[in-house]
Protein backbone atom coordinates (compact mmCIF):
# COMPACT_ATOMS: atom_id res chain seq x y z
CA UNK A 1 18.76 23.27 -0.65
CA UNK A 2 17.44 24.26 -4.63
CA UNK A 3 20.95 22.83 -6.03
CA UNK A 4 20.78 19.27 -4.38
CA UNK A 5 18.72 17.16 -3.45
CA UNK A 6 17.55 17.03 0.62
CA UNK A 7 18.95 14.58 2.42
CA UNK A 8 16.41 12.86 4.49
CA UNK A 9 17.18 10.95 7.65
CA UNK A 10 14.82 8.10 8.32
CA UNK A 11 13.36 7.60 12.26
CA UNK A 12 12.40 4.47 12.77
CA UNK A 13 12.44 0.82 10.60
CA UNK A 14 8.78 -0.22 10.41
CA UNK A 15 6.84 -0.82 7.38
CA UNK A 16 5.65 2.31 6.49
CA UNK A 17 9.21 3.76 6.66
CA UNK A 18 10.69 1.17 4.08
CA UNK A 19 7.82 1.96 2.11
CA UNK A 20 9.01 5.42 2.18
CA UNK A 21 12.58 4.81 1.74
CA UNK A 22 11.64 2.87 -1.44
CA UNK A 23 9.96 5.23 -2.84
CA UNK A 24 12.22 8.25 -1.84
CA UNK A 25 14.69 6.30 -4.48
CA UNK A 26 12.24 7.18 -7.47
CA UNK A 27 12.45 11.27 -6.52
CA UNK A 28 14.96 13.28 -7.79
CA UNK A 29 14.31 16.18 -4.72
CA UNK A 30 15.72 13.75 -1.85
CA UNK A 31 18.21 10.99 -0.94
CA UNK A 32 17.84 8.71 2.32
CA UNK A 33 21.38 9.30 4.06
CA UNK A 34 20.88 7.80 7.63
CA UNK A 35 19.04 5.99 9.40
CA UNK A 36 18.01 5.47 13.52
CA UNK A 37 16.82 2.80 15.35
CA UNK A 38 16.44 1.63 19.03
CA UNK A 39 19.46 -0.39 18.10
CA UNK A 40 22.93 -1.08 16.09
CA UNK A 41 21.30 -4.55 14.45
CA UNK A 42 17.99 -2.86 13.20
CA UNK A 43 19.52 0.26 11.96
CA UNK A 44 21.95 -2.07 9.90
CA UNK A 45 18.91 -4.29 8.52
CA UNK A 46 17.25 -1.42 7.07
CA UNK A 47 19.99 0.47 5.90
CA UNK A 48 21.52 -2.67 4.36
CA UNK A 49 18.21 -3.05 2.19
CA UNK A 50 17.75 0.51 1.30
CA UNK A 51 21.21 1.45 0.49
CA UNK A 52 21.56 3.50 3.07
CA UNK A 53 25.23 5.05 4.37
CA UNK A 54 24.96 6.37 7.73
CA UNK A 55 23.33 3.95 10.88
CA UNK A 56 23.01 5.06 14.21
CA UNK A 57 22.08 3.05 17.21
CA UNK A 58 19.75 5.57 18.81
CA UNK A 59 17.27 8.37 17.57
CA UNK A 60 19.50 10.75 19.36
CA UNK A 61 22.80 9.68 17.32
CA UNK A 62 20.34 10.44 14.21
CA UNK A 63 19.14 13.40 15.15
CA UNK A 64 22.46 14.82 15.80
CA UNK A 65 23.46 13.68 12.35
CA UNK A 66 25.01 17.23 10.62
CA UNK A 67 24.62 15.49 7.43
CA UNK A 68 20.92 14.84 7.53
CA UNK A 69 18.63 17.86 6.68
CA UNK A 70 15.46 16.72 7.06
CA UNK A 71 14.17 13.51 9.34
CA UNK A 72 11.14 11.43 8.61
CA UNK A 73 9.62 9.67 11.82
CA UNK A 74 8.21 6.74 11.20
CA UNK A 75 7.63 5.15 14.89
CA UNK A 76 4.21 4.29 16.41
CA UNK A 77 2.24 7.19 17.33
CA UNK A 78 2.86 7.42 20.78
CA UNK A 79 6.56 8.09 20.29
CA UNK A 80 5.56 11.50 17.55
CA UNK A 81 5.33 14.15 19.71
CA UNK A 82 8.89 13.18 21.77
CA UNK A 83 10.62 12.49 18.04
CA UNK A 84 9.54 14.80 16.37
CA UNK A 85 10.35 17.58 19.51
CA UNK A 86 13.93 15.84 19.65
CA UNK A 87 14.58 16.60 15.34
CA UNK A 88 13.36 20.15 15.98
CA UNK A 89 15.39 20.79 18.74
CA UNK A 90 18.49 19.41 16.76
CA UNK A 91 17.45 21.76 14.03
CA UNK A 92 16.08 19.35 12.20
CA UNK A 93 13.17 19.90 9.86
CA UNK A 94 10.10 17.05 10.02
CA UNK A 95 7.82 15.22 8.39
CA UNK A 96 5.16 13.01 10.80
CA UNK A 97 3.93 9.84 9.94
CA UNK A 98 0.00 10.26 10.39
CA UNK A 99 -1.63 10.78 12.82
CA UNK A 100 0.71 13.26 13.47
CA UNK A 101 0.24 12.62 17.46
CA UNK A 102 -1.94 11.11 19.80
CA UNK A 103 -4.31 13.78 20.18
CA UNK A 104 -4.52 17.93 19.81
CA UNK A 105 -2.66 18.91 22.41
CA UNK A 106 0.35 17.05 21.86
CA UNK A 107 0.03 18.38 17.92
CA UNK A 108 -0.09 21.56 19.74
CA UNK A 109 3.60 21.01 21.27
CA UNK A 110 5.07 19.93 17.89
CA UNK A 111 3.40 22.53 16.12
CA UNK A 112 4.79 25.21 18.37
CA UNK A 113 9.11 23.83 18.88
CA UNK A 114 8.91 23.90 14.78
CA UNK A 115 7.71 27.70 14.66
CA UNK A 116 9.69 28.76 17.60
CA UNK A 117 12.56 27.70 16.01
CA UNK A 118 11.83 28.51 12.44
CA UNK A 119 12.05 25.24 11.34
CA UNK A 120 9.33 22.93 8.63
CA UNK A 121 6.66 20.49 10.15
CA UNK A 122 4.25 18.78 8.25
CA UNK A 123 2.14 15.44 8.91
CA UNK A 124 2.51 12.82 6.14
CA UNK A 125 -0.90 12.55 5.16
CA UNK A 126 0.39 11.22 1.90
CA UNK A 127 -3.16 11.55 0.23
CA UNK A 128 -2.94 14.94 0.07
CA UNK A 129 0.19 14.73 -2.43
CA UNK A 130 -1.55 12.58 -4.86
CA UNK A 131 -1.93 13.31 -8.68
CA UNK A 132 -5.90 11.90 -7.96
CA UNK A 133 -5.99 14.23 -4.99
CA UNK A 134 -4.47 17.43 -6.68
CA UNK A 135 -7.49 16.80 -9.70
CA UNK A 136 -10.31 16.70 -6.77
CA UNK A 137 -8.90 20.21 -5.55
CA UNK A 138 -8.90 21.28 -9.27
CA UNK A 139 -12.35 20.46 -9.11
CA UNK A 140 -13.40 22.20 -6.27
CA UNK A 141 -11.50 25.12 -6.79
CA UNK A 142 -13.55 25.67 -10.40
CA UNK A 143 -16.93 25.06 -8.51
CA UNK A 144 -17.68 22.40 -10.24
CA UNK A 145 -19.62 20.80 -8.21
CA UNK A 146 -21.85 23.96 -6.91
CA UNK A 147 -22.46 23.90 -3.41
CA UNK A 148 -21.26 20.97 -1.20
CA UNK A 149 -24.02 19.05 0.08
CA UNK A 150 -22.37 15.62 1.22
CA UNK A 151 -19.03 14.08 1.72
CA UNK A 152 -18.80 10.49 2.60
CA UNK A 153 -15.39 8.16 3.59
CA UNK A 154 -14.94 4.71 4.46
CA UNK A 155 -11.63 2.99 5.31
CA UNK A 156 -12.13 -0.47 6.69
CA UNK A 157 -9.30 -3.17 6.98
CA UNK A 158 -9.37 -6.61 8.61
CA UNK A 159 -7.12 -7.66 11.09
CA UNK A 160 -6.67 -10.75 13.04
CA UNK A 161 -7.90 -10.34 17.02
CA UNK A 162 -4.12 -10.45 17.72
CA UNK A 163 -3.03 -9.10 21.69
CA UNK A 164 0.66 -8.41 20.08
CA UNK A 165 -0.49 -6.45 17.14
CA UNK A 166 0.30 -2.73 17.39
CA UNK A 167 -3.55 -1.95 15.71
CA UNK A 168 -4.76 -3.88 19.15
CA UNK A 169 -2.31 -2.18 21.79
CA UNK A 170 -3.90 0.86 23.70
CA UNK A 171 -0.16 1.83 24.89
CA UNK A 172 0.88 1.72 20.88
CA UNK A 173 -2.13 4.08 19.97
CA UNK A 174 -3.70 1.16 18.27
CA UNK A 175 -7.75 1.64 17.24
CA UNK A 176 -9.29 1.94 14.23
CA UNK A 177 -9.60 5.97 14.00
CA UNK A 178 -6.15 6.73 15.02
CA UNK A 179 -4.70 4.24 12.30
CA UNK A 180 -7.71 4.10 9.94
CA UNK A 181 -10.45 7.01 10.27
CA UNK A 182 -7.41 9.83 10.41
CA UNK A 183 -8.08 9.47 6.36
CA UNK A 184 -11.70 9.94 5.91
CA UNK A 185 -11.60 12.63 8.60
CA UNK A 186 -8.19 14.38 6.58
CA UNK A 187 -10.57 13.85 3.32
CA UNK A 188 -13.78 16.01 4.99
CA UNK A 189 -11.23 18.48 6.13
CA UNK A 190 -10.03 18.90 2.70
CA UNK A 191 -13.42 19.67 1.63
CA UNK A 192 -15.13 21.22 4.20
CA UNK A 193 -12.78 22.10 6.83
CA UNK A 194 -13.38 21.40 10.63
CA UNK A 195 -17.32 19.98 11.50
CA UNK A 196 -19.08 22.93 14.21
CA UNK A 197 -21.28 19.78 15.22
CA UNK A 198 -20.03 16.16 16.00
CA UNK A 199 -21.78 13.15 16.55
CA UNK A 200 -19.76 9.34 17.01
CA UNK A 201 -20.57 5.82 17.88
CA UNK A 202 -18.07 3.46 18.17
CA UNK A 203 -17.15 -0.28 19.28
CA UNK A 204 -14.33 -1.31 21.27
CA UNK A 205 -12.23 -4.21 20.34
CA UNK A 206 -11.54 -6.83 22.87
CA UNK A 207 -8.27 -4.66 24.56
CA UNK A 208 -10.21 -1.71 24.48
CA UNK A 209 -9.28 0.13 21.39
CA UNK A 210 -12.30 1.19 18.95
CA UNK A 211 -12.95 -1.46 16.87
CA UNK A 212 -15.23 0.62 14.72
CA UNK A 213 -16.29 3.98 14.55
CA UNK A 214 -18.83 6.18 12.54
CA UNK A 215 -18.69 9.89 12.40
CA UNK A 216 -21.27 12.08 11.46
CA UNK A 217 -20.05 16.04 10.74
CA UNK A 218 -22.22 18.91 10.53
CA UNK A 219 -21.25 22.55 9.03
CA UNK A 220 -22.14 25.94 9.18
CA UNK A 221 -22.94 25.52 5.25
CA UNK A 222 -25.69 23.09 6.27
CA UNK A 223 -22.97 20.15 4.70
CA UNK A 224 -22.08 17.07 6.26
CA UNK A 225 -20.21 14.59 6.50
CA UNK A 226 -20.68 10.62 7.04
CA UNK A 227 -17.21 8.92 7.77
CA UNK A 228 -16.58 5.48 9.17
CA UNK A 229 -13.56 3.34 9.90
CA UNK A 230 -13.32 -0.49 11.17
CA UNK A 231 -10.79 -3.40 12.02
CA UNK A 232 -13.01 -6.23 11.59
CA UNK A 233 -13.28 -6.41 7.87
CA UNK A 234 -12.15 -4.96 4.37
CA UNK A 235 -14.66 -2.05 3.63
CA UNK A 236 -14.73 -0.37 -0.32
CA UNK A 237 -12.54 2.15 0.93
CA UNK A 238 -13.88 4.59 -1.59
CA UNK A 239 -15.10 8.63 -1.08
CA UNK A 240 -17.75 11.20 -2.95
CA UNK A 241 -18.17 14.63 -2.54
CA UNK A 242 -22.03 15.50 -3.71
CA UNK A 243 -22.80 18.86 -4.67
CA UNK A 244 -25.65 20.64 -6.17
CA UNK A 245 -24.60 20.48 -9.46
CA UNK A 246 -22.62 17.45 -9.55
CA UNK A 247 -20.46 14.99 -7.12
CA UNK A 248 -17.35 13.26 -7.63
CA UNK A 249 -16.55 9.60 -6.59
CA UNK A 250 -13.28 8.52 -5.48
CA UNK A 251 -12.48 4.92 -6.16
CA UNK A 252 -10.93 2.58 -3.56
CA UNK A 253 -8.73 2.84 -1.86
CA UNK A 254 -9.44 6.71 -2.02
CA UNK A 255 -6.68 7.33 0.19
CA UNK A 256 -4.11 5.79 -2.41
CA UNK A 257 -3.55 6.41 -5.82
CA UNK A 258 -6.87 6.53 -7.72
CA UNK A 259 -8.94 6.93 -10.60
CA UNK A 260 -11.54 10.39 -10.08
CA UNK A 261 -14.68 10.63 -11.62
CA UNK A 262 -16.80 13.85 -12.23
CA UNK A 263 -20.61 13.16 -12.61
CA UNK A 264 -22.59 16.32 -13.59
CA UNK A 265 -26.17 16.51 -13.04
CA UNK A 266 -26.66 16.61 -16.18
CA UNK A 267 -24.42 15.44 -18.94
CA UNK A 268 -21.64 12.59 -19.39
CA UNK A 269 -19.04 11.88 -16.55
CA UNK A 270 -14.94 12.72 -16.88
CA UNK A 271 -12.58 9.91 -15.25
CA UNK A 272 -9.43 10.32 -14.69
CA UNK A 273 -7.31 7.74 -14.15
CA UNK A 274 -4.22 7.77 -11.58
CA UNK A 275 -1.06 7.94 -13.38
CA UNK A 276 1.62 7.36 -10.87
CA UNK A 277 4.93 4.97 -9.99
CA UNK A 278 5.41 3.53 -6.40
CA UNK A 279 3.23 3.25 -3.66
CA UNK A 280 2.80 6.90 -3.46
CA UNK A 281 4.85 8.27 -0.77
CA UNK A 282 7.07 9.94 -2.89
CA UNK A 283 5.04 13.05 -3.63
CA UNK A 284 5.05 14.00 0.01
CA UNK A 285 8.57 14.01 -0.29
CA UNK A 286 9.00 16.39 -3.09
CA UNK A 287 6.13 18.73 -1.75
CA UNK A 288 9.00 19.20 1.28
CA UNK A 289 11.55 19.65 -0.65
CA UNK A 290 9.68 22.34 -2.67
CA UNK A 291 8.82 24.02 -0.09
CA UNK A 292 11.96 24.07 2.02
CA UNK A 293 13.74 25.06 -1.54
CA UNK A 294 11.29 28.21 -1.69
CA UNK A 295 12.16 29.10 1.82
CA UNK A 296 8.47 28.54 3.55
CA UNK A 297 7.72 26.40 7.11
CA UNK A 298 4.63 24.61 6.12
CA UNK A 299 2.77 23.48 3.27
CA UNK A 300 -0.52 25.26 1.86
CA UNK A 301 -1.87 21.49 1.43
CA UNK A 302 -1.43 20.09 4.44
CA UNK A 303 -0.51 23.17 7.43
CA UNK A 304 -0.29 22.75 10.88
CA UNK A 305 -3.10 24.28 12.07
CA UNK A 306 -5.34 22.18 10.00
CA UNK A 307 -3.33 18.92 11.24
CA UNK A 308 -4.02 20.03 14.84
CA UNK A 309 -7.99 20.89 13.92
CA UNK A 310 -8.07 17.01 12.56
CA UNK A 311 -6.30 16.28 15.91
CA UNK A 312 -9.31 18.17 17.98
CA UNK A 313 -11.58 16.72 15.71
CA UNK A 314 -10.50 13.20 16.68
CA UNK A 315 -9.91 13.87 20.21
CA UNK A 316 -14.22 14.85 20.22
CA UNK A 317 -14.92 12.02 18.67
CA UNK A 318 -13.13 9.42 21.00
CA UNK A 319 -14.79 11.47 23.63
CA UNK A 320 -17.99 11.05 22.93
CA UNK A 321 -17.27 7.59 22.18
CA UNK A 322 -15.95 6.86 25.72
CA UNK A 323 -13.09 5.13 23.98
CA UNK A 324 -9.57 5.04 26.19
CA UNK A 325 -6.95 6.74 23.73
């Protein structure tokens, strides 16, 4: 796969995988050459706006597709696990929207078809692709910031108390940490790695779901972490990472492409601006493609057993929340 590009097929026609699709056309490591959906009509729609060759009625037609390398499933996470299991066992490689699944043990399954059969898994947490992302670990890597005392996330986004909406539906995995709080709990991951102490409180929303839910982490390192996620309104969205000798801040949303600021103890602060064209979904793209061209099954940035630690991580805190999911 080094002397073409990959050719991705695309499960599923939401939003998030025309955002994808849009910006797979800016890459130069991957094409879109098919496309599935739960029917002839909606596989036509999408391909129709993304240029796309190949439509098949069912995500078993795609799967089956010899000319697709790679496939990208996009459907509600409920349907990950049995999607992603059916691409593997095609001998498909995958890339899974976040949250990868529903919970650890399912991450567990996915995690295991891919190695069994040799084949590349990695969750689409987009973030950690970023050019603003890729400076933070530059950071830390240096020890910039001395020892890590505090990391805090917020992603908050307001949605309309809507019984149809997917964000609402317990059966569609809807609630705010599952869509929303997956990012600040990827971001203290990043940074610290998995919490040894966990402590929630959350909020259901009127089906059920978690409306709102704060996280507090606790580390070995004496570190911690202070993460929260909501429905019911648009929060800053922004990060920090506060060390001893200095902290960076993250500027909202920190989950998308953004500007990075270092802030020394003592001295003036470096920004760096986000540089970047699309949404941002293109970078996980080429990280596959790099890494399937180099021969490896996962990605140092984002590897499966740190997807299914977030996943465990997750699961603990909807338990101690008392939260169906």
């Amino acid at each position: 796969m080094a002397d073409r590009p990959l050719r991705w097929g695309i499960l599923g026609t939401g939003g998030i995988a025309g955002a994808f699709a849009a910006d797979l056309r800016l890459t130069g490591s991957g094409v879109a050459v098919a496309v599935g959906s739960r029917g002839q009509a909606a596989a036509d729609r999408f391909a129709d706006a993304f240029g796309i060759a190949r439509r098949h009625p069912s995500y078993e037609s795609l799967a089956a597709d010899p000319d697709v390398d790679v496939v990208y499933v996009a459907t509600p996470h409920p349907m990950h696990r049995d999607n992603a299991v059916l691409a593997l066992r095609a001998g498909k490689h995958v890339l899974v929207e976040k949250p990868f699944t529903m919970n650890a043990a399912e991450a567990r399954d996915v995690a295991g078809e891919a190695r069994r059969r040799g084949l590349f898994a990695m969750e689409a947490m987009w973030t950690r692709f970023l050019p603003h992302t890729a400076v933070i670990r530059g950071w830390l890597a240096e020890g910039a910031l001395g020892d890590i005392v505090t990391v805090t996330a917020d992603h908050g986004q307001w949605f309309a108390r809507d019984p149809r909406s997917r964000l609402f539906a317990p059966e569609l995995g809807g609630g705010a940490l599952l869509d929303l709080g997956v990012y600040p709990v990827s971001f203290a991951s990043m940074v610290l790695g998995p919490p040894g102490r966990i402590v929630s409180l959350s909020d259901p929303a009127f089906t059920g779901v978690d409306a709102q839910t704060s996280m507090l982490f606790g580390y070995d390192s004496g570190a911690q972490a202070v993460l929260t996620c909501t429905l019911r309104a648009k929060s800053p969205t922004t990060a920090a990472i506060t060390g001893t000798d200095a902290r960076i801040e993250v500027g909202g949303g920190f989950y998308a492409p953004a500007t990075v600021t270092l802030i020394p103890r003592a001295g003036a602060p470096l920004r760096v601006e986000s540089a970047h064209e699309g949404r941002g979904l293109r970078h996980q793209a080429d990280e596959v493609a790099r890494r399937l061209a180099a021969g490896d099954r996962e990605s140092p940035l984002m590897p499966l057993d740190e997807t299914i630690a977030i996943m465990e991580t997750m699961d603990t805190v909807l338990a101690q929340a008392r939260v169906p999911g």
